[in-house]
N, C-alpha and C. Protein backbone atom coordinates (compact mmCIF):
# COMPACT_ATOMS: atom_id res chain seq x y z
N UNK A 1 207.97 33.37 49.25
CA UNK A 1 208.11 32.01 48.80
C UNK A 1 208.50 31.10 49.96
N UNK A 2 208.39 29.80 49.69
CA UNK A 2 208.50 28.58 50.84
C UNK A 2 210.11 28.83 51.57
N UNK A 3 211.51 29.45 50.58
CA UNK A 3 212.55 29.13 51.23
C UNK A 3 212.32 30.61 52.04
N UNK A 4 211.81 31.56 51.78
CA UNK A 4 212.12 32.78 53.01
C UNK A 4 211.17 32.35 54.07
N UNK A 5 210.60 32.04 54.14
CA UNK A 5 209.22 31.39 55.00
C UNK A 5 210.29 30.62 55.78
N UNK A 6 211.02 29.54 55.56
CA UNK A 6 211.79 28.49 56.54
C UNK A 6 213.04 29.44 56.56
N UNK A 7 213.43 29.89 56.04
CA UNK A 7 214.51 31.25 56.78
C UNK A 7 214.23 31.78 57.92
N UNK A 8 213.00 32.71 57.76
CA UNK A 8 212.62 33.57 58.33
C UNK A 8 212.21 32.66 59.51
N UNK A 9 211.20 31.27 60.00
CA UNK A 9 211.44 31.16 60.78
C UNK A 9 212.35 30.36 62.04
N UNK A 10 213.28 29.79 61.21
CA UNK A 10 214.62 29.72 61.36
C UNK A 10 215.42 30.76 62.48
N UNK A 11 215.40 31.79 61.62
CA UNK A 11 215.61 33.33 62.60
C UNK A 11 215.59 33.29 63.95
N UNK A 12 213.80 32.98 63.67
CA UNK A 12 212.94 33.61 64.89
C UNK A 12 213.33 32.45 65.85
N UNK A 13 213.26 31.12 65.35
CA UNK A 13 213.49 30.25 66.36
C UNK A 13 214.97 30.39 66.97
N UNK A 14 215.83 30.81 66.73
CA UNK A 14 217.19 31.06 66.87
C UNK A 14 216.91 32.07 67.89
N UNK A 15 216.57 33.43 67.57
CA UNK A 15 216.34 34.47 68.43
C UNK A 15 215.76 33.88 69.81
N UNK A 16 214.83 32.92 69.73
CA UNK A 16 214.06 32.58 71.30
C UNK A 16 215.19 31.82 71.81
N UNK A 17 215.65 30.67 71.14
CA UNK A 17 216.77 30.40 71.75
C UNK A 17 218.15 30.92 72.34
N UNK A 18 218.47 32.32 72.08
CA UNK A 18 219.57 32.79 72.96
C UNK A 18 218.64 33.69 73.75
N UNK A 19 217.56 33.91 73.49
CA UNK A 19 216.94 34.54 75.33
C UNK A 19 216.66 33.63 76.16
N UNK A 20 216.25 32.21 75.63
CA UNK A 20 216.20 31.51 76.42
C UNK A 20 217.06 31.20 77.42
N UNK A 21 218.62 30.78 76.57
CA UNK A 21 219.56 30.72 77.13
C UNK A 21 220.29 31.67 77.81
N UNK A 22 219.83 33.19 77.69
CA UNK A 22 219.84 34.22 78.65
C UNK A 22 219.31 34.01 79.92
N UNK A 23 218.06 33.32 79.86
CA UNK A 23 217.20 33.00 80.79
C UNK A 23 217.55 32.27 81.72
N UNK A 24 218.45 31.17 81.26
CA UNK A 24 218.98 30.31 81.96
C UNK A 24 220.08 30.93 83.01
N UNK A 25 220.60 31.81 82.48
CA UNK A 25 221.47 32.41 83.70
C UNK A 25 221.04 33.15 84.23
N UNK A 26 220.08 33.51 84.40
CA UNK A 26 219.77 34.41 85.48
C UNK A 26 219.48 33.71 86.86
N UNK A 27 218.96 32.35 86.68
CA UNK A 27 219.09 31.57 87.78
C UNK A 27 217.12 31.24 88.22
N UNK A 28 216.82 30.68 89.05
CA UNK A 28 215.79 30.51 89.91
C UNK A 28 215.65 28.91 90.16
N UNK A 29 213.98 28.61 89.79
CA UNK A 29 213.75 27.41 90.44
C UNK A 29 214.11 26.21 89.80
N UNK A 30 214.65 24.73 90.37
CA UNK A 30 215.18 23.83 89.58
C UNK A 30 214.12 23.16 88.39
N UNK A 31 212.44 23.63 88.47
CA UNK A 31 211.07 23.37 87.79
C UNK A 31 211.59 24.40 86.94
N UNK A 32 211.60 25.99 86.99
CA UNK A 32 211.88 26.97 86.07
C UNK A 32 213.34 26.39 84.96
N UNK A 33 214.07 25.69 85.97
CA UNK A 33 215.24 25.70 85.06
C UNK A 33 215.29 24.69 83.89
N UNK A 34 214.61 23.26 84.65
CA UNK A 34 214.20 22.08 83.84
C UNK A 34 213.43 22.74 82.92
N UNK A 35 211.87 23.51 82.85
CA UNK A 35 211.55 23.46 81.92
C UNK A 35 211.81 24.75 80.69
N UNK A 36 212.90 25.45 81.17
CA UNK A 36 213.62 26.21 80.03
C UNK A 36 214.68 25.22 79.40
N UNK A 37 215.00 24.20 79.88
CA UNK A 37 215.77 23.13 79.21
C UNK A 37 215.17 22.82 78.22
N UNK A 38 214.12 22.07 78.73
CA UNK A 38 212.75 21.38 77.57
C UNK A 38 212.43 22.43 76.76
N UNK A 39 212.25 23.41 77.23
CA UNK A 39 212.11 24.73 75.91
C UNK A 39 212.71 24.76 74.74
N UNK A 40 214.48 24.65 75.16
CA UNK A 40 215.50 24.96 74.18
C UNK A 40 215.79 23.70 73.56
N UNK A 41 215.18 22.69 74.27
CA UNK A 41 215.65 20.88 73.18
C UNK A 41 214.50 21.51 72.38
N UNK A 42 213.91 21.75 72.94
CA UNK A 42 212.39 21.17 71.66
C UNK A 42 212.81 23.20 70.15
N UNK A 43 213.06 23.50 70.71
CA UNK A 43 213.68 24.73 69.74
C UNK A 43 214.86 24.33 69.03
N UNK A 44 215.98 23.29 69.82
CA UNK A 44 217.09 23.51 68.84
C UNK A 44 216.56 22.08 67.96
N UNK A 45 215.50 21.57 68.41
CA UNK A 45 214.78 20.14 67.56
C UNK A 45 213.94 20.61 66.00
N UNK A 46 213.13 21.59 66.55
CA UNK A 46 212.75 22.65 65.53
C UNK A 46 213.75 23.16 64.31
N UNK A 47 214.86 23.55 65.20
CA UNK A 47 216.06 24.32 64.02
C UNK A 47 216.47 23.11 63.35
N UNK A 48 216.92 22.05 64.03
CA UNK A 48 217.39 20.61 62.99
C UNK A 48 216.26 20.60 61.84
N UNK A 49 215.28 20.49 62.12
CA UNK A 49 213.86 19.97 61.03
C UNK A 49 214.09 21.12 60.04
N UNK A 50 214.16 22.26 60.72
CA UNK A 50 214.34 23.63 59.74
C UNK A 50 215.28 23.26 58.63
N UNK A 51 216.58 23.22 59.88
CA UNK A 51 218.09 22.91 58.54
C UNK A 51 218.03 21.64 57.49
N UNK A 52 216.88 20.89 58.14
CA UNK A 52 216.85 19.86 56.73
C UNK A 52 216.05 20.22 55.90
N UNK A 53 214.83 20.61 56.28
CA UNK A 53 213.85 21.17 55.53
C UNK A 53 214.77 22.57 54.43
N UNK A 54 215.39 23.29 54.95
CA UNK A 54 216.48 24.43 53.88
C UNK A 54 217.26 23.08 53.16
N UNK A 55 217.97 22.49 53.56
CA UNK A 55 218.96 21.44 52.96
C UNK A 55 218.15 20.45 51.67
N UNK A 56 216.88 19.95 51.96
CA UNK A 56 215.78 19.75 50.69
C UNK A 56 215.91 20.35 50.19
N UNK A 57 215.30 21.80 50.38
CA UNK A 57 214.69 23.01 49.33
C UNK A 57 216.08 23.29 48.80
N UNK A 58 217.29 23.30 49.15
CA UNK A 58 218.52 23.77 48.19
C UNK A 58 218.46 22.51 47.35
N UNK A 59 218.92 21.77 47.70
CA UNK A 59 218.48 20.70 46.85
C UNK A 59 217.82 20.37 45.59
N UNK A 60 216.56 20.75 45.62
CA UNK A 60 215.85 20.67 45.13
C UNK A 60 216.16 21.82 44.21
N UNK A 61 216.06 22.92 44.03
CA UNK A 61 216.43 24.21 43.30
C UNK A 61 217.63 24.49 42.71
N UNK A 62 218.85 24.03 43.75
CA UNK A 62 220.02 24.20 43.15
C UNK A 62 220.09 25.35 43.12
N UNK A 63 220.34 26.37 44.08
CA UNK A 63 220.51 27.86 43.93
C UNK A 63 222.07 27.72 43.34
N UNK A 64 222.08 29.23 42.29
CA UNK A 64 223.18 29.77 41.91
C UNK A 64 223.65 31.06 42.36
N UNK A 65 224.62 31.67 42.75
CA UNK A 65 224.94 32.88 43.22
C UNK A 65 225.63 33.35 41.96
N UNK A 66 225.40 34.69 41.41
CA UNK A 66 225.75 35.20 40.56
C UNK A 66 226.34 36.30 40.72
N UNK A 67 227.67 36.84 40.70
CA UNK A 67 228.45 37.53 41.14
C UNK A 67 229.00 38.92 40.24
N UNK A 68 228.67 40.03 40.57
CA UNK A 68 228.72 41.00 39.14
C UNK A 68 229.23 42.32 39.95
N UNK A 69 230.14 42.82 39.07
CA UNK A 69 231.04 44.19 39.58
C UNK A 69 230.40 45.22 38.52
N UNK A 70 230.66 46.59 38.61
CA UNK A 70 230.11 47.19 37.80
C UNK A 70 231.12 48.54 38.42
N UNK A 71 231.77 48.62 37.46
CA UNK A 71 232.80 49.83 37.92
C UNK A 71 232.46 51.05 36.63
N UNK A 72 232.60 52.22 37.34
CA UNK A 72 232.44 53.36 36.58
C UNK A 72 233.43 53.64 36.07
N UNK A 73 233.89 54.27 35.18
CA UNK A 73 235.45 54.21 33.97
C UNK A 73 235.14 55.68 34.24
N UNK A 74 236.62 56.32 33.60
CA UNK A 74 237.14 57.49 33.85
C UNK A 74 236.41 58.35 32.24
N UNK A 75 235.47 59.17 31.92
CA UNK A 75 235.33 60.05 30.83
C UNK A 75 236.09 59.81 29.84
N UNK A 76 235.99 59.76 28.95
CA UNK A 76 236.81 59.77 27.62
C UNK A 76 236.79 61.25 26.71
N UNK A 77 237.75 61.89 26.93
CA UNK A 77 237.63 63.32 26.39
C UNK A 77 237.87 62.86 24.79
N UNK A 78 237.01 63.39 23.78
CA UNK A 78 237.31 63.36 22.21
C UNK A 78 237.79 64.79 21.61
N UNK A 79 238.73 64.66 21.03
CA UNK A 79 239.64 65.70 20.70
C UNK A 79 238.63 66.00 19.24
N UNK A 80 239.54 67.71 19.41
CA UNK A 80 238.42 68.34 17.76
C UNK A 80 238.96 67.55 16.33
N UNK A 81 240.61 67.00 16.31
CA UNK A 81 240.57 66.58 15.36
C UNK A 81 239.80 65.11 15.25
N UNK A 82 239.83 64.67 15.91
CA UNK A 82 239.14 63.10 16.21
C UNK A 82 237.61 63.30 15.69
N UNK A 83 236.97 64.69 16.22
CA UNK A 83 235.97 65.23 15.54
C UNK A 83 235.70 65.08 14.15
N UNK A 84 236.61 66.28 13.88
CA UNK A 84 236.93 66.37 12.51
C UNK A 84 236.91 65.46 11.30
N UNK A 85 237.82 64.04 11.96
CA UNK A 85 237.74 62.92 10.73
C UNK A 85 236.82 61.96 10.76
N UNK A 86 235.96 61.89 11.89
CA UNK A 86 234.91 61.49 12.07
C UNK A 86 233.86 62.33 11.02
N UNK A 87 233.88 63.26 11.35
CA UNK A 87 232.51 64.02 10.45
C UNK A 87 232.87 63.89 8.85
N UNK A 88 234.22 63.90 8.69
CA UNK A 88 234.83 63.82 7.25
C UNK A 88 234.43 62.69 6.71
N UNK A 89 234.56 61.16 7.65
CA UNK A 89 234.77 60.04 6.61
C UNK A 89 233.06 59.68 7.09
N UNK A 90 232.50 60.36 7.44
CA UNK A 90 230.90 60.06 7.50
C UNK A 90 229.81 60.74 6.59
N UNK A 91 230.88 62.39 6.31
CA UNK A 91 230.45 62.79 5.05
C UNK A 91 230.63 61.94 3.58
N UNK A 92 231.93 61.60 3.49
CA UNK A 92 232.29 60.89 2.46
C UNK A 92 231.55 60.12 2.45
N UNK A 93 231.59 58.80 3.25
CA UNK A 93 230.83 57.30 3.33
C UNK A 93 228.89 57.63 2.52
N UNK A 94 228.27 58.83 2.75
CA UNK A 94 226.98 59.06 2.46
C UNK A 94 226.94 59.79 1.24
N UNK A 95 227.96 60.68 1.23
CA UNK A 95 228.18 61.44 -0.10
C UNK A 95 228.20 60.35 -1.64
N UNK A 96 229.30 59.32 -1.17
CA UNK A 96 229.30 58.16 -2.26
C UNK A 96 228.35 57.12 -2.25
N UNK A 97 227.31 56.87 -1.20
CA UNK A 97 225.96 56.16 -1.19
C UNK A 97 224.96 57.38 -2.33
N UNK A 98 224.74 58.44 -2.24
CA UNK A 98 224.27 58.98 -2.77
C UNK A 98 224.20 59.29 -4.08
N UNK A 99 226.13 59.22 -4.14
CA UNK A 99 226.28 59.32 -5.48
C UNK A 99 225.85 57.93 -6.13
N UNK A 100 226.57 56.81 -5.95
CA UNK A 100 226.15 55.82 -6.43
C UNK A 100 224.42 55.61 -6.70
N UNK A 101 223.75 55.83 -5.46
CA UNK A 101 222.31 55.47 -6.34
C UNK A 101 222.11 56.56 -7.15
N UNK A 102 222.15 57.74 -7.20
CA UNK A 102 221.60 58.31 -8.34
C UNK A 102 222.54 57.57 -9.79
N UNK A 103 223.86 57.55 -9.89
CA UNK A 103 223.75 57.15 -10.95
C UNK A 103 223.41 55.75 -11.04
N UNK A 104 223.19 54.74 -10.22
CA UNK A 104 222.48 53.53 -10.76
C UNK A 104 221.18 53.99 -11.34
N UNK A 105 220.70 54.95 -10.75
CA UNK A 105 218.81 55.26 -11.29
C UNK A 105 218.96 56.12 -13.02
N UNK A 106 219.66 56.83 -12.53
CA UNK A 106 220.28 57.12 -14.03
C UNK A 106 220.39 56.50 -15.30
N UNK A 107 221.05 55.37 -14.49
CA UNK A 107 221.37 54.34 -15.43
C UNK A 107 220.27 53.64 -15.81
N UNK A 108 219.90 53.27 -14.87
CA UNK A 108 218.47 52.51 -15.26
C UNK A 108 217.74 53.49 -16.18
N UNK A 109 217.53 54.70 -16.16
CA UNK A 109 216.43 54.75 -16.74
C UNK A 109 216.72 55.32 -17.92
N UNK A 110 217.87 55.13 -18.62
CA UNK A 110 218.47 55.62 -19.69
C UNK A 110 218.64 54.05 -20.76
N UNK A 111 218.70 53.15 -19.36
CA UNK A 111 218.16 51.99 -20.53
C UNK A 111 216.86 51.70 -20.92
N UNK A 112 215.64 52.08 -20.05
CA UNK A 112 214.60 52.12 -20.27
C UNK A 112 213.99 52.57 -21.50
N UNK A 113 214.53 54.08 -21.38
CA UNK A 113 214.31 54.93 -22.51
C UNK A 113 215.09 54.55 -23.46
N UNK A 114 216.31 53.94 -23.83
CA UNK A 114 216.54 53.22 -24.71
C UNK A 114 215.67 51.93 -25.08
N UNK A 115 215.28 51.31 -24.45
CA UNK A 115 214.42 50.27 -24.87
C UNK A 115 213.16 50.96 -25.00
N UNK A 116 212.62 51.84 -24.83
CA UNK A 116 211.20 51.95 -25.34
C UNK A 116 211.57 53.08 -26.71
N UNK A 117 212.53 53.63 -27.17
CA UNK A 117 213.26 54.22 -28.60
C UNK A 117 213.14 52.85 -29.49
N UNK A 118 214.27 52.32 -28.97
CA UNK A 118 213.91 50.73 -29.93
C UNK A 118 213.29 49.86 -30.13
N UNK A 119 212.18 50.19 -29.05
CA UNK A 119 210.56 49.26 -29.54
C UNK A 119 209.72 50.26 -30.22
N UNK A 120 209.58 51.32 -30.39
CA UNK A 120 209.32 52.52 -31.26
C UNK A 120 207.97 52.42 -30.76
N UNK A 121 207.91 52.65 -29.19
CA UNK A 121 206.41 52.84 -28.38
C UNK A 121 205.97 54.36 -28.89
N UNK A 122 207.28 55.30 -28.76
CA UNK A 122 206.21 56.87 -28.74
C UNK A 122 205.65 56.99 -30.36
N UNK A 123 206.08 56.24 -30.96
CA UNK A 123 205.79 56.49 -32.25
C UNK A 123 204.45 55.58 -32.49
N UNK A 124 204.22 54.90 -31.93
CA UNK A 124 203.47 53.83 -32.20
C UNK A 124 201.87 54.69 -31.07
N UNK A 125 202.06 55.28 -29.82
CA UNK A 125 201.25 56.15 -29.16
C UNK A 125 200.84 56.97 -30.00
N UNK A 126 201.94 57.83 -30.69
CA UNK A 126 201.46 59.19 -31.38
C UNK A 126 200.56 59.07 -32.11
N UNK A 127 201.12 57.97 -33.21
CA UNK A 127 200.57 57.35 -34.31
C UNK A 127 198.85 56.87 -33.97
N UNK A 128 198.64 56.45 -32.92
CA UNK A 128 197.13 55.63 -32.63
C UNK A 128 196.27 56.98 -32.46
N UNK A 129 196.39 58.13 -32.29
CA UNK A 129 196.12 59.28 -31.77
C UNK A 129 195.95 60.21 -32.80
N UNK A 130 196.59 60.44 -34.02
CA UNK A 130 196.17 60.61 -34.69
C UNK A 130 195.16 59.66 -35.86
């Protein structure tokens, strides 16, 4: 993307500039020296344009840094009775789901069959049949 692009050559222009300025001490001609001068204006002129050009693009984006720890915790040993009442009140909890719907279905269908006794359907089937 555009901001690693002006990072990256940001970097690079940085990097030429301290060899340059390596360069400079090593010494020679007052032409060699002038125009490693002009080298490093026109590089640290580059890095200004850079740092505004990054200073836009933050700008513009509004980066957020998001900061996150993530620590590993110590095992949690579960004891057999801890077991134990666990499996107990999970038996129970399904045991009484179970019970309850069967006898709701129960129920239901004991009114059913009461209502089809007191509409006197099987009698009224049998009856067409013979």
């Amino acid at each position: 993307n555009e901001y690693k692009e002006l990072n990256a050559k940001k970097q690079s222009l940085e990097k030429i500039r301290t060899s340059l300025i390596e360069l400079k001490s090593k010494g020679g001609k007052i032409e060699e020296y002038m125009g490693l001068e002009n080298r490093i204006l026109e590089i640290e002129q580059q890095l200004q344009g850079l740092g505004v050009s990054l200073g836009d693009f933050d700008d513009e984006n509004e980066f957020c840094t998001v900061q996150f720890s993530l620590l590993e915790g110590k095992e949690v040993k579960i004891g057999t009775m801890q077991r134990v009442k666990v499996a107990l009140e999970w038996t129970v909890k399904i045991y009484l789901r179970i019970m309850t719907t069967l006898f709701f279905l129960t129920l239901f269908a004991y009114f059913v069959l009461l209502g089809i006794d007191k509409l006197k359907v099987f009698e009224r089937i049998i009856n067409r049949k013979e």
